[in-house]
Protein backbone atom coordinates (compact mmCIF):
# COMPACT_ATOMS: atom_id res chain seq x y z
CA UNK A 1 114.72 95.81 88.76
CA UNK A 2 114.14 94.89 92.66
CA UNK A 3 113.33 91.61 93.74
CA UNK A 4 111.97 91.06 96.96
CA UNK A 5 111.56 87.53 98.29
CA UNK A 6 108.31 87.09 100.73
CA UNK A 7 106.95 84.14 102.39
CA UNK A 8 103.25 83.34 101.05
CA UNK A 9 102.35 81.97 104.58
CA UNK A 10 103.83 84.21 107.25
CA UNK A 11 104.87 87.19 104.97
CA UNK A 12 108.10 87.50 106.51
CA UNK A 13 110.90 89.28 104.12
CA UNK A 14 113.41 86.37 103.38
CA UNK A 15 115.44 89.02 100.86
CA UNK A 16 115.89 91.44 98.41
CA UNK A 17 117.92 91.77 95.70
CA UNK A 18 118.61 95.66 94.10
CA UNK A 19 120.98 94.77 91.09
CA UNK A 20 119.32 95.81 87.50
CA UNK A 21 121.74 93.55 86.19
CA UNK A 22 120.20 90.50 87.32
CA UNK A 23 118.24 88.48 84.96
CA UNK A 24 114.97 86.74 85.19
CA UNK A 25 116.90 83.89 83.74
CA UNK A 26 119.71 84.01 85.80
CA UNK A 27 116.90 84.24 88.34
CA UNK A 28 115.97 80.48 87.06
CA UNK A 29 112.11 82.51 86.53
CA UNK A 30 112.06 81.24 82.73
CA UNK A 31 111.43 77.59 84.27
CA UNK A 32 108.25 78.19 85.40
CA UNK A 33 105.37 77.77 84.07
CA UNK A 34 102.85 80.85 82.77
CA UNK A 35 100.73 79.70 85.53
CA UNK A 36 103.42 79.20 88.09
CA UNK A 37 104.85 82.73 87.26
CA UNK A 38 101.37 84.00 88.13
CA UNK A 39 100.78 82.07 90.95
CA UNK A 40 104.46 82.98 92.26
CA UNK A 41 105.99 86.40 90.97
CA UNK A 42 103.64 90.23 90.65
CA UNK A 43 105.11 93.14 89.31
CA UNK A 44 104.58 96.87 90.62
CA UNK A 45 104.58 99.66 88.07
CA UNK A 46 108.12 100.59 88.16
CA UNK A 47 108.49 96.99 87.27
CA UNK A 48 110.20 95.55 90.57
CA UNK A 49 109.16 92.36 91.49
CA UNK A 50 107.79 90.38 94.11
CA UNK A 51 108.67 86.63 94.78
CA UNK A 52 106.09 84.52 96.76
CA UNK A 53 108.38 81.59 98.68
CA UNK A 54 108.27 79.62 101.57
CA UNK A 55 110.43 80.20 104.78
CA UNK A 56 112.69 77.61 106.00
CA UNK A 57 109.91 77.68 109.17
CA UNK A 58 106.95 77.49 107.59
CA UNK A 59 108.57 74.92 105.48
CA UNK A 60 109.38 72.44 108.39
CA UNK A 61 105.88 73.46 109.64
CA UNK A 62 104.60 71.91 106.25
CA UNK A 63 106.70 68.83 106.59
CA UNK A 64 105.21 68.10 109.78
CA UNK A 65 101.45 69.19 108.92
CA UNK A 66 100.81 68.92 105.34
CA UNK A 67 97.21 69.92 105.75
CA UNK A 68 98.16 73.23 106.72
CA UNK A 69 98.91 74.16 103.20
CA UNK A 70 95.11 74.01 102.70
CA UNK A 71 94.66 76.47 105.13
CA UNK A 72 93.73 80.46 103.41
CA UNK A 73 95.26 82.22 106.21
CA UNK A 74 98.68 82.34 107.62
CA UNK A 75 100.58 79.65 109.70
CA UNK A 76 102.37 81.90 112.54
């Protein structure tokens, strides 16, 4: 299974892992919640999956605008 890490504001590719060997759990995925797994993680057919995060920039962006986080569209 591939996991690629996105941000879910500027959809820049913060990583990928390509190791079948990893585990969700060793992922720390079995924490969340049904509803933050949906909200978070997708899965294509071939079962690789995609993490929604948030950059280190859009982070600090956040930190020093929290009403940005109600905006729909991206922040760069």
């Amino acid at each position: 299974m591939a996991i690629t890490y996105t941000c879910r504001y500027c959809n820049t590719r913060i990583g990928r892992i390509d190791d079948d060997r990893v585990t969700e759990m060793q992922l720390g995925f079995h924490w969340l919640t049904p509803e933050e797994r949906r909200d978070i993680i997708t899965y294509d057919a071939e079962g690789h999956a995609s993490v929604r995060v948030v950059c280190e920039t859009c982070q600090e962006m956040l930190d020093q605008n929290p009403e940005l986080s109600l905006l729909s569209h991206p922040l760069q």
